[in-house]
C-alpha atoms as a PDB file:
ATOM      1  CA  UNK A   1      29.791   8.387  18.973  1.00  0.00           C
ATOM      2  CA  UNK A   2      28.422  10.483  15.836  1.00  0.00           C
ATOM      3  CA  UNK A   3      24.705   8.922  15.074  1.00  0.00           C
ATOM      4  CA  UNK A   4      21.906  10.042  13.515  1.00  0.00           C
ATOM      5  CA  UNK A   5      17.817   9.781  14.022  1.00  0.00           C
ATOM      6  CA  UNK A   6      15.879   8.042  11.226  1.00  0.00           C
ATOM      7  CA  UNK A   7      11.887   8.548  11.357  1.00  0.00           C
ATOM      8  CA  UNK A   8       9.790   6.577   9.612  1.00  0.00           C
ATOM      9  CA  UNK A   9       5.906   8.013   9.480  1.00  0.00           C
ATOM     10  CA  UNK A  10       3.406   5.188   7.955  1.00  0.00           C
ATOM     11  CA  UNK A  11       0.564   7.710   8.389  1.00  0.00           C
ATOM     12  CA  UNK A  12       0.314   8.987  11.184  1.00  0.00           C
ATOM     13  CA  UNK A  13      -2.507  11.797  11.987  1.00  0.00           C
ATOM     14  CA  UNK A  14      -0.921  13.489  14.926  1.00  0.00           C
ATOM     15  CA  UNK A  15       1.622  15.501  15.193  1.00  0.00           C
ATOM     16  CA  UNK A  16       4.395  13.141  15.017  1.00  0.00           C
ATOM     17  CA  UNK A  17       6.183  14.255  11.808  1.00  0.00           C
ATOM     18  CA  UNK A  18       5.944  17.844  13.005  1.00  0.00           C
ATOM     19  CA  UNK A  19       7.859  17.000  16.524  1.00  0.00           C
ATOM     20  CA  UNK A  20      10.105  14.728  14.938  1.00  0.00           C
ATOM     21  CA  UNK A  21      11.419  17.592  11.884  1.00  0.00           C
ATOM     22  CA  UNK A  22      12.152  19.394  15.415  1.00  0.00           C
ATOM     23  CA  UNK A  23      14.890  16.838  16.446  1.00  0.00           C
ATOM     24  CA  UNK A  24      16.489  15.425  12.762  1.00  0.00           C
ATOM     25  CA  UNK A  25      15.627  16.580   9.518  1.00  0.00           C
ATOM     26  CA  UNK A  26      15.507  12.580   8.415  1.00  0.00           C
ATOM     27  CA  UNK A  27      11.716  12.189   8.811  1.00  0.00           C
ATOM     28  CA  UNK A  28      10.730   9.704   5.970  1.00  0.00           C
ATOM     29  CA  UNK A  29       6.734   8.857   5.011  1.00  0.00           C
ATOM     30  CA  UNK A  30       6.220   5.009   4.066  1.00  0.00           C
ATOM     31  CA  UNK A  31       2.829   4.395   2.615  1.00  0.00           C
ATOM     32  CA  UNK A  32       1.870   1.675   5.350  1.00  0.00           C
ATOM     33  CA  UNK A  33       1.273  -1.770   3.913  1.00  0.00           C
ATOM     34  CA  UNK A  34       0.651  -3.798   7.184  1.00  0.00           C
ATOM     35  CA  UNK A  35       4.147  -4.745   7.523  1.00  0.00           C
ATOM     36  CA  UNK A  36       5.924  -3.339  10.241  1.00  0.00           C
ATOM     37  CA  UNK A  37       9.324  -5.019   8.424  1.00  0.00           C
ATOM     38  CA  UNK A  38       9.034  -3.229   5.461  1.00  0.00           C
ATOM     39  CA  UNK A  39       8.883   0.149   7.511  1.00  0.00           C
ATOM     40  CA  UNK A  40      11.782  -0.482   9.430  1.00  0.00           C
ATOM     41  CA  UNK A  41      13.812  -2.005   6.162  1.00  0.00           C
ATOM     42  CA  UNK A  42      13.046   1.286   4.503  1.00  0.00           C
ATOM     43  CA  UNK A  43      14.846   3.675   7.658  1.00  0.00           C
ATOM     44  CA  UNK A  44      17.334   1.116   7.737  1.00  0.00           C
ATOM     45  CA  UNK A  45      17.739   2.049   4.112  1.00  0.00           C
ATOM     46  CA  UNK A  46      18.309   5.544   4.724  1.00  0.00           C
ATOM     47  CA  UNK A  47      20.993   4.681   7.636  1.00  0.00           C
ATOM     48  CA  UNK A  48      24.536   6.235   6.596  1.00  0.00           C
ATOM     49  CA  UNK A  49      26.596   4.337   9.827  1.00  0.00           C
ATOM     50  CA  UNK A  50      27.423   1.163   9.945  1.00  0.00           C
ATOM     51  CA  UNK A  51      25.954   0.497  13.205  1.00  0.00           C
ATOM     52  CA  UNK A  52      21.923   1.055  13.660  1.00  0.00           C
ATOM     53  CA  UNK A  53      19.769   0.553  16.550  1.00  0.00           C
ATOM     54  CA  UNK A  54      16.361   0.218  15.988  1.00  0.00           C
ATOM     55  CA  UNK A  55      13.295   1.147  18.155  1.00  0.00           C
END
């Protein structure tokens, strides 16, 4: 099944967004507005298949 990997970074100060551009080049920042909703409604924005899974 063809997929693809959506990241969504709300501000992280790690090295999240550095280990995820190693795995998908879809690594997306999101100003964080404490609303975990509106994170995931903006990756499932940026989903191209019709079928998403989110985690």
């Amino acid at each position: 099944i063809p997929c693809e990997l959506i990241i969504v970074d709300t501000g992280s100060t790690d090295r999240t967004k550095e280990i995820a551009l190693k795995y998908t080049d879809k690594v997306y920042d999101f100003e964080w507005i404490n609303d975990f909703a509106a994170a995931r409604n903006f990756g499932l924005e940026k989903a191209k298949r019709q079928m998403v899974y989110v985690s």
